[in-house]
PDB file of N, CA and C in Angstrom:
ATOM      1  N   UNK A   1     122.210 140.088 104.945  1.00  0.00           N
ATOM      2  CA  UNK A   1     121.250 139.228 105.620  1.00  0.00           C
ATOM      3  C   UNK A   1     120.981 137.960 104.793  1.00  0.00           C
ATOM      4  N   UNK A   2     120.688 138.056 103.395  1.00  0.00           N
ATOM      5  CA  UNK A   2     120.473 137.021 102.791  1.00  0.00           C
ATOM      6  C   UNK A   2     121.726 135.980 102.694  1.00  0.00           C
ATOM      7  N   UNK A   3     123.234 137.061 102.303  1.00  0.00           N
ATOM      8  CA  UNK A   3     124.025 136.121 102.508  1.00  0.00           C
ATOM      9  C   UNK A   3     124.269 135.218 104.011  1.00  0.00           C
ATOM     10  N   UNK A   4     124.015 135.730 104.903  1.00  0.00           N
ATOM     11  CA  UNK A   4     123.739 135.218 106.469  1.00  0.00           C
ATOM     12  C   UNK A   4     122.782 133.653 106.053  1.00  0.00           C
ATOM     13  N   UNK A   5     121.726 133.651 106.172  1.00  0.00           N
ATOM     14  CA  UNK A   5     120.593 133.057 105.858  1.00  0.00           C
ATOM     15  C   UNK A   5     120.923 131.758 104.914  1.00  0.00           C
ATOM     16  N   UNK A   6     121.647 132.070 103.475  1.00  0.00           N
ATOM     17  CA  UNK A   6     122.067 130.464 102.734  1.00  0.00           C
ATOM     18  C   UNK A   6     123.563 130.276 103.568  1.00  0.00           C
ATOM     19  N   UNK A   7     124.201 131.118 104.327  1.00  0.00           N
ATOM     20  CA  UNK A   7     125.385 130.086 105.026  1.00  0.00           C
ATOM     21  C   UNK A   7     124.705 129.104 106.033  1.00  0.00           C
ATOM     22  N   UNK A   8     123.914 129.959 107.009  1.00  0.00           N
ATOM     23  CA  UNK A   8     123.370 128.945 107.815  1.00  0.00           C
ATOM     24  C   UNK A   8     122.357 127.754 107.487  1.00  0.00           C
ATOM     25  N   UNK A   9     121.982 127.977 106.277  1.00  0.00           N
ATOM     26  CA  UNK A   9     120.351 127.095 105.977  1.00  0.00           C
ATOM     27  C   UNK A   9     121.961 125.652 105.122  1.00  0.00           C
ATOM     28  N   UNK A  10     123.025 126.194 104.227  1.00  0.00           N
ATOM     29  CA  UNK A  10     123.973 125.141 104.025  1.00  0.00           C
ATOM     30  C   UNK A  10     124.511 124.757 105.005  1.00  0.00           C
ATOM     31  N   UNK A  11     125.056 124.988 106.136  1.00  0.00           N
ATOM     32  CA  UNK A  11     125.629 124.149 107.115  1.00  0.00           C
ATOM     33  C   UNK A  11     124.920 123.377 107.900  1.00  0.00           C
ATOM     34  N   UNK A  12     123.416 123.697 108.237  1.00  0.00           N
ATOM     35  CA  UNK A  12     122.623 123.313 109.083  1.00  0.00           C
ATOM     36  C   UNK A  12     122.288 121.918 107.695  1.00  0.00           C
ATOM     37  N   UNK A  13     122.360 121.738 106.453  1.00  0.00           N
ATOM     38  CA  UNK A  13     122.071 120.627 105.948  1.00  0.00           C
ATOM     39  C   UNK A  13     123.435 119.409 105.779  1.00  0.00           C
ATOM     40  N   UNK A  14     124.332 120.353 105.907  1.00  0.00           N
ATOM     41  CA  UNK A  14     125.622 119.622 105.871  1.00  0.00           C
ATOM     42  C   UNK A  14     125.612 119.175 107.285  1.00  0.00           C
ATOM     43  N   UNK A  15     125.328 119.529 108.335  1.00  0.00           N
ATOM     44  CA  UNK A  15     125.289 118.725 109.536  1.00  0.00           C
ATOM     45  C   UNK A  15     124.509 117.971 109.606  1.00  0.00           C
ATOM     46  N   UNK A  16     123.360 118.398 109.423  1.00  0.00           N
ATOM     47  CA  UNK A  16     122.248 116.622 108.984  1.00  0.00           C
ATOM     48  C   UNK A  16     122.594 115.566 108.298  1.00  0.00           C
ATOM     49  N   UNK A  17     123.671 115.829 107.794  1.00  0.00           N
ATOM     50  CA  UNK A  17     123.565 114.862 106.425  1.00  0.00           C
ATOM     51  C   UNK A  17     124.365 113.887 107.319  1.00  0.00           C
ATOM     52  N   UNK A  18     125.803 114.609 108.118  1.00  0.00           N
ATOM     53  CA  UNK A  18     126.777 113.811 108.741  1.00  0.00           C
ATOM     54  C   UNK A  18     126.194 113.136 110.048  1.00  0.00           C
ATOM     55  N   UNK A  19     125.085 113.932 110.473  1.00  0.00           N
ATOM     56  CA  UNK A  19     124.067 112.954 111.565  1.00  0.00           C
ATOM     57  C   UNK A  19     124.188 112.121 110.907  1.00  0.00           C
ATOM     58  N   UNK A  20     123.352 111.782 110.117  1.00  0.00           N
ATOM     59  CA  UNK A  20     122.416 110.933 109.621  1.00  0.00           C
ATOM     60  C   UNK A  20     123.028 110.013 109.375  1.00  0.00           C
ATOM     61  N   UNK A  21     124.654 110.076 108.627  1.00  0.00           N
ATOM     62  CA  UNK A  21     125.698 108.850 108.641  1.00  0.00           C
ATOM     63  C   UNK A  21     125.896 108.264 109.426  1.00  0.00           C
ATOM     64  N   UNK A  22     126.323 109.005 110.908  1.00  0.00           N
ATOM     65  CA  UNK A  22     127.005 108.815 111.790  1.00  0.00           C
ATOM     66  C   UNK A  22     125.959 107.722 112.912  1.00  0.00           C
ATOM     67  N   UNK A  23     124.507 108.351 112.624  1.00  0.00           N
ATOM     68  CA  UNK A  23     123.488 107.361 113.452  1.00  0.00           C
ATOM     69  C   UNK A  23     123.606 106.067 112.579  1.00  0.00           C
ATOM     70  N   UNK A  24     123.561 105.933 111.248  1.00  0.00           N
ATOM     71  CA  UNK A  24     123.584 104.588 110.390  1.00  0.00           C
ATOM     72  C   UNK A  24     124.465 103.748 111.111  1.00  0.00           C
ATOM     73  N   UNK A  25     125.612 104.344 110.834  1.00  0.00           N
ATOM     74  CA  UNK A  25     126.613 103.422 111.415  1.00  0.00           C
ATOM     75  C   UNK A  25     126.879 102.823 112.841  1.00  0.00           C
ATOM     76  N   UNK A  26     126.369 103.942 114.036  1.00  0.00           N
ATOM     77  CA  UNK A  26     126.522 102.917 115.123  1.00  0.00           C
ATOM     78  C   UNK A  26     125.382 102.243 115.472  1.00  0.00           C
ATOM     79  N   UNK A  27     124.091 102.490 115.019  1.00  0.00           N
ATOM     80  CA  UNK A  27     122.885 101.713 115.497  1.00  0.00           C
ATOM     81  C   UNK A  27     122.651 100.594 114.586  1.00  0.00           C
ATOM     82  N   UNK A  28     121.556 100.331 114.090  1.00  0.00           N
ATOM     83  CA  UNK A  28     121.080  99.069 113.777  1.00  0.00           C
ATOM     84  C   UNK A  28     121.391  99.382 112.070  1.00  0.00           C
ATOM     85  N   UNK A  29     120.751  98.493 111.520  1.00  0.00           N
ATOM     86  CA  UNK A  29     121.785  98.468 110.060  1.00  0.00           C
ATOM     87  C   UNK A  29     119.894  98.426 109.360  1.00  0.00           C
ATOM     88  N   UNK A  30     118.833  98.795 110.594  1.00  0.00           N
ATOM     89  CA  UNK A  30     117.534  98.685 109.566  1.00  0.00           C
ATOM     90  C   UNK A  30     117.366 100.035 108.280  1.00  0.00           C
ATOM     91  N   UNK A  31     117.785 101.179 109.246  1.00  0.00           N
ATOM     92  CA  UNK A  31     117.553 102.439 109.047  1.00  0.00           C
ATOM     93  C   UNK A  31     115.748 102.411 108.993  1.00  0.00           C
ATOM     94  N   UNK A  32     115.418 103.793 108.775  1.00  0.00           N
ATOM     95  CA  UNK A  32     113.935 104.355 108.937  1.00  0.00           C
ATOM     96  C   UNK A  32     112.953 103.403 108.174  1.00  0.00           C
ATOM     97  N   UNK A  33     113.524 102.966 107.213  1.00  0.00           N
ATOM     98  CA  UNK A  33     112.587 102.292 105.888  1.00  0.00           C
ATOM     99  C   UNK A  33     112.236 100.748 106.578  1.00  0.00           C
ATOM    100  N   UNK A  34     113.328 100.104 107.008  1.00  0.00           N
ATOM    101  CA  UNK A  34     113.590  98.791 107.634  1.00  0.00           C
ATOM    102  C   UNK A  34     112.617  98.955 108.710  1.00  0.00           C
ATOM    103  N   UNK A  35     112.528 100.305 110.173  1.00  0.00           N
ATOM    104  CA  UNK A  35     111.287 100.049 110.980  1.00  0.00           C
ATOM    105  C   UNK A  35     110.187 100.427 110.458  1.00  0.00           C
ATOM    106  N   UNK A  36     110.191 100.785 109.480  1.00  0.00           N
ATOM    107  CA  UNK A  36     108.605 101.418 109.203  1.00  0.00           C
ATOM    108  C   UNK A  36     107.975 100.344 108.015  1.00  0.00           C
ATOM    109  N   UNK A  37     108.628  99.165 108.029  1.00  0.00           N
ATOM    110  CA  UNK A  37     108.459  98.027 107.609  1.00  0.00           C
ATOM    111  C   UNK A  37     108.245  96.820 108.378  1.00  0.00           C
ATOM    112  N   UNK A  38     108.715  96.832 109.495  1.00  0.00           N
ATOM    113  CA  UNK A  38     108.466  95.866 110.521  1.00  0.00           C
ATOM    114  C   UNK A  38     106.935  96.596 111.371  1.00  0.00           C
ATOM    115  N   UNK A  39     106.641  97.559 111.054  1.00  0.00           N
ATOM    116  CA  UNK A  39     105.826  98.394 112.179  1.00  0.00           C
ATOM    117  C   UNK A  39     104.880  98.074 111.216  1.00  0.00           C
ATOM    118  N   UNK A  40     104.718  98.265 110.184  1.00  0.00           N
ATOM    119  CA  UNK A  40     103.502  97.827 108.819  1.00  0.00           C
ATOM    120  C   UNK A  40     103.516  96.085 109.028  1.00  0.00           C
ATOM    121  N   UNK A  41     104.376  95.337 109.572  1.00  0.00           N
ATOM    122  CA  UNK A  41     104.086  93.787 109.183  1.00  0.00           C
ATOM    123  C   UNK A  41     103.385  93.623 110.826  1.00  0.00           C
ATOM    124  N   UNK A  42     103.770  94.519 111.467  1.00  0.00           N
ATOM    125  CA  UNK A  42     103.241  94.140 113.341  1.00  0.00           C
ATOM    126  C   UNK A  42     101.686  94.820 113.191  1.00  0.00           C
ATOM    127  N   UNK A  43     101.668  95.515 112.631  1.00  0.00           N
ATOM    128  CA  UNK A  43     100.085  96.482 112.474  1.00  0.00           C
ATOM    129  C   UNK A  43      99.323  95.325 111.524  1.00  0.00           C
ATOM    130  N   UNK A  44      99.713  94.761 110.529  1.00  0.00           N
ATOM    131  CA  UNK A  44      99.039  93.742 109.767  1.00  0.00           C
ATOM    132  C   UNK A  44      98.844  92.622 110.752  1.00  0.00           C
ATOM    133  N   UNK A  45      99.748  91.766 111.654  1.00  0.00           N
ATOM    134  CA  UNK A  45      99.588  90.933 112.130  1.00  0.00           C
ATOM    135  C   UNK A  45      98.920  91.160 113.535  1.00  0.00           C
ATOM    136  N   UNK A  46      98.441  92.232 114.012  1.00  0.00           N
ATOM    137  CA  UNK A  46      97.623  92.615 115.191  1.00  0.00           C
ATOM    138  C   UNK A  46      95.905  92.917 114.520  1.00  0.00           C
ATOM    139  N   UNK A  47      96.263  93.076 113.351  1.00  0.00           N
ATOM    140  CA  UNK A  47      94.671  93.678 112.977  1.00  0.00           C
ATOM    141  C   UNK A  47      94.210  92.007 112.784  1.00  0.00           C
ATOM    142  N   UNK A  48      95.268  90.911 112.437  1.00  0.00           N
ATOM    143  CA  UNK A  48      94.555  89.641 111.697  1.00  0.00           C
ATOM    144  C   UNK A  48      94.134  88.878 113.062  1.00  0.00           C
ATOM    145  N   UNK A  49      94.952  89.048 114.215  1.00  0.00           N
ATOM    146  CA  UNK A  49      94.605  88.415 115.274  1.00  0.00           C
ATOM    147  C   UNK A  49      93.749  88.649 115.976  1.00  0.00           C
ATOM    148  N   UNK A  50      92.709  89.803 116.294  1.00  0.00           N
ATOM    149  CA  UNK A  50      91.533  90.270 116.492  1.00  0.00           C
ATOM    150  C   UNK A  50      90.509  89.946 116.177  1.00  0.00           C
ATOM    151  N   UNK A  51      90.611  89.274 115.252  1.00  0.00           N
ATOM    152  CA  UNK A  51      89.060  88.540 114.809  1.00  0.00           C
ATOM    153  C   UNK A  51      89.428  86.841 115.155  1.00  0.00           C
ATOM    154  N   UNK A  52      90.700  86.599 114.903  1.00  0.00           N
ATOM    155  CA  UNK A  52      91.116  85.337 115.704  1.00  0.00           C
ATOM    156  C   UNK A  52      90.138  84.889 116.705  1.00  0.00           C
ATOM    157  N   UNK A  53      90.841  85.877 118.010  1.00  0.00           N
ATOM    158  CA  UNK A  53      90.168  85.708 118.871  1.00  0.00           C
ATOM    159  C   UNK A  53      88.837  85.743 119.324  1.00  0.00           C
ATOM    160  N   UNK A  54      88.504  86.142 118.749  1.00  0.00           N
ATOM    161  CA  UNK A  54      87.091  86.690 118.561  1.00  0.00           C
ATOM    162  C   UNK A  54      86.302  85.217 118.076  1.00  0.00           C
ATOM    163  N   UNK A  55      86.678  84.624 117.186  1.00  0.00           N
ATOM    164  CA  UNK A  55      86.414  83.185 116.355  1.00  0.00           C
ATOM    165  C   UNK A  55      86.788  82.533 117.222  1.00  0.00           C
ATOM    166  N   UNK A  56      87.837  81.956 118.091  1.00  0.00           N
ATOM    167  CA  UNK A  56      88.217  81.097 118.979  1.00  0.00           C
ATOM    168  C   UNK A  56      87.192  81.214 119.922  1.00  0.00           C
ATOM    169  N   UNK A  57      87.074  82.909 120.792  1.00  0.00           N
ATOM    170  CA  UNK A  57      86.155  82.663 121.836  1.00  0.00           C
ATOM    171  C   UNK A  57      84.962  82.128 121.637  1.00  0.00           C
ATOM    172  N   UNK A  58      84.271  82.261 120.040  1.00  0.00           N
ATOM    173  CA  UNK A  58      82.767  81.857 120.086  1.00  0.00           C
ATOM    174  C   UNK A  58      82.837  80.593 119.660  1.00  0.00           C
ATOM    175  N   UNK A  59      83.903  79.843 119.342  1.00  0.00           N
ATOM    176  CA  UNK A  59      84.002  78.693 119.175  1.00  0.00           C
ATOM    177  C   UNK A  59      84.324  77.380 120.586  1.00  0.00           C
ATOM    178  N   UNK A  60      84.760  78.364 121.098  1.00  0.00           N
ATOM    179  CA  UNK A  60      85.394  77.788 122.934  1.00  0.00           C
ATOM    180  C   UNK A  60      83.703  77.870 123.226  1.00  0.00           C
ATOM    181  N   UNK A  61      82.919  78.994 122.657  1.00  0.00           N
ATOM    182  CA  UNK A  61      81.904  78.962 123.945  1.00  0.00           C
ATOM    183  C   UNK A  61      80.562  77.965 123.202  1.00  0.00           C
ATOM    184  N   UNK A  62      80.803  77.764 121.944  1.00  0.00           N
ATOM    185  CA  UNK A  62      79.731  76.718 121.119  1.00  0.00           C
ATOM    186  C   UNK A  62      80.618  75.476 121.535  1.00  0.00           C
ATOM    187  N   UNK A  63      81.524  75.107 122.019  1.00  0.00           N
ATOM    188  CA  UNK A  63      82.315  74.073 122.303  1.00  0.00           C
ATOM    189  C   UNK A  63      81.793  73.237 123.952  1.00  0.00           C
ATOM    190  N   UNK A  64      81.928  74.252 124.819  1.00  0.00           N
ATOM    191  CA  UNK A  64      82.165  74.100 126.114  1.00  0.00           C
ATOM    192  C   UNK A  64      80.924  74.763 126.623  1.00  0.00           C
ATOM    193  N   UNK A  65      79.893  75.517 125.866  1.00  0.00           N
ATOM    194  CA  UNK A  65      78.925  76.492 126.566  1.00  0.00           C
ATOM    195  C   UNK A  65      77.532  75.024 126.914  1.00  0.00           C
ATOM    196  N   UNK A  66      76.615  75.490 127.182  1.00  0.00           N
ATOM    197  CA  UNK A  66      75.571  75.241 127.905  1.00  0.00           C
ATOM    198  C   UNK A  66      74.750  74.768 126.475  1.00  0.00           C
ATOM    199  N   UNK A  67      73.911  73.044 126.655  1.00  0.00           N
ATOM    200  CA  UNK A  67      73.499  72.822 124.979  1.00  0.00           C
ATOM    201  C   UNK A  67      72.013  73.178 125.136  1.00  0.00           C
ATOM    202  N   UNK A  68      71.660  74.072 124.113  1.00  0.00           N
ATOM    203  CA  UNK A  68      70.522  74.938 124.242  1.00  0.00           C
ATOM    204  C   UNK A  68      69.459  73.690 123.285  1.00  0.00           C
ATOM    205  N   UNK A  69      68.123  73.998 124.202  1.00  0.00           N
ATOM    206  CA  UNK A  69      67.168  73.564 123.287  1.00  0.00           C
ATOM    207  C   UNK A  69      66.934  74.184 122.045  1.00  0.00           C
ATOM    208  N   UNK A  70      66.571  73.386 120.805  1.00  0.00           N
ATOM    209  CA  UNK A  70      66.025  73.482 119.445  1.00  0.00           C
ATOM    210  C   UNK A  70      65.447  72.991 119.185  1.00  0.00           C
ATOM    211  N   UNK A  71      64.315  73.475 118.935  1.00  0.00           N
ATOM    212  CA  UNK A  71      62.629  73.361 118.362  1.00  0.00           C
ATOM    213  C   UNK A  71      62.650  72.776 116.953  1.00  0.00           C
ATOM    214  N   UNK A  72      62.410  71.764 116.561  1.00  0.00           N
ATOM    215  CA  UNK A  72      62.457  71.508 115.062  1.00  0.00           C
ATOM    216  C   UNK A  72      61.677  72.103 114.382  1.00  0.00           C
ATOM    217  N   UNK A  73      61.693  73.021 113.217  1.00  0.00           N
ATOM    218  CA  UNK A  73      61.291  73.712 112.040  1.00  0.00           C
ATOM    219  C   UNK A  73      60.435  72.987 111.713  1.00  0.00           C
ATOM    220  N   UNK A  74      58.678  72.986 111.390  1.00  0.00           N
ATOM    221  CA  UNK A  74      58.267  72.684 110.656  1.00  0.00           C
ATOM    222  C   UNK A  74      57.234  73.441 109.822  1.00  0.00           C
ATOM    223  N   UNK A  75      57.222  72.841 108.275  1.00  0.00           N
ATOM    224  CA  UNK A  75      56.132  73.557 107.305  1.00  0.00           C
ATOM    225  C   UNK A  75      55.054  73.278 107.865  1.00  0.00           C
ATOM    226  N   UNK A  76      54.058  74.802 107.598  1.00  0.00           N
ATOM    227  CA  UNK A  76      52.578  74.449 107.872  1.00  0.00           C
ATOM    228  C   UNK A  76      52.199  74.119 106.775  1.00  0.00           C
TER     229      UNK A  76
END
């Protein structure tokens, strides 16, 4: 049984391994590290644009909004 058990647990890694070539070579040339590097620069550049907008809209609406009365401050 045990000998059963390391034949299959070695072939089942020797076939991963030749996946794993075989996907390199016909897909994209990023591999795993390459998207999980573009997915970290798209997650950085979605978190920075959120407050963007956020600044634009209250700036569109101090821009274009309705001009509110202000009471001048004075010391008693």
């Amino acid at each position: 049984m045990k000998n059963t058990l390391r034949i299959v647990t070695l072939m089942t890694v020797l076939y991963a391994n030749s996946a794993f070539a075989a996907t390199g070579a016909v897909g994209s040339e990023f591999g795993l590290i390459g998207w999980l590097f573009i997915g970290f620069l798209a997650l950085i550049v979605t978190l920075q644009f959120v407050p963007a907008l956020i600044m634009l809209g209250s700036m569109m609406a101090g821009i274009f909004g309705k001009a509110r009365n202000h009471e001048k401050v004075t010391n008693n």
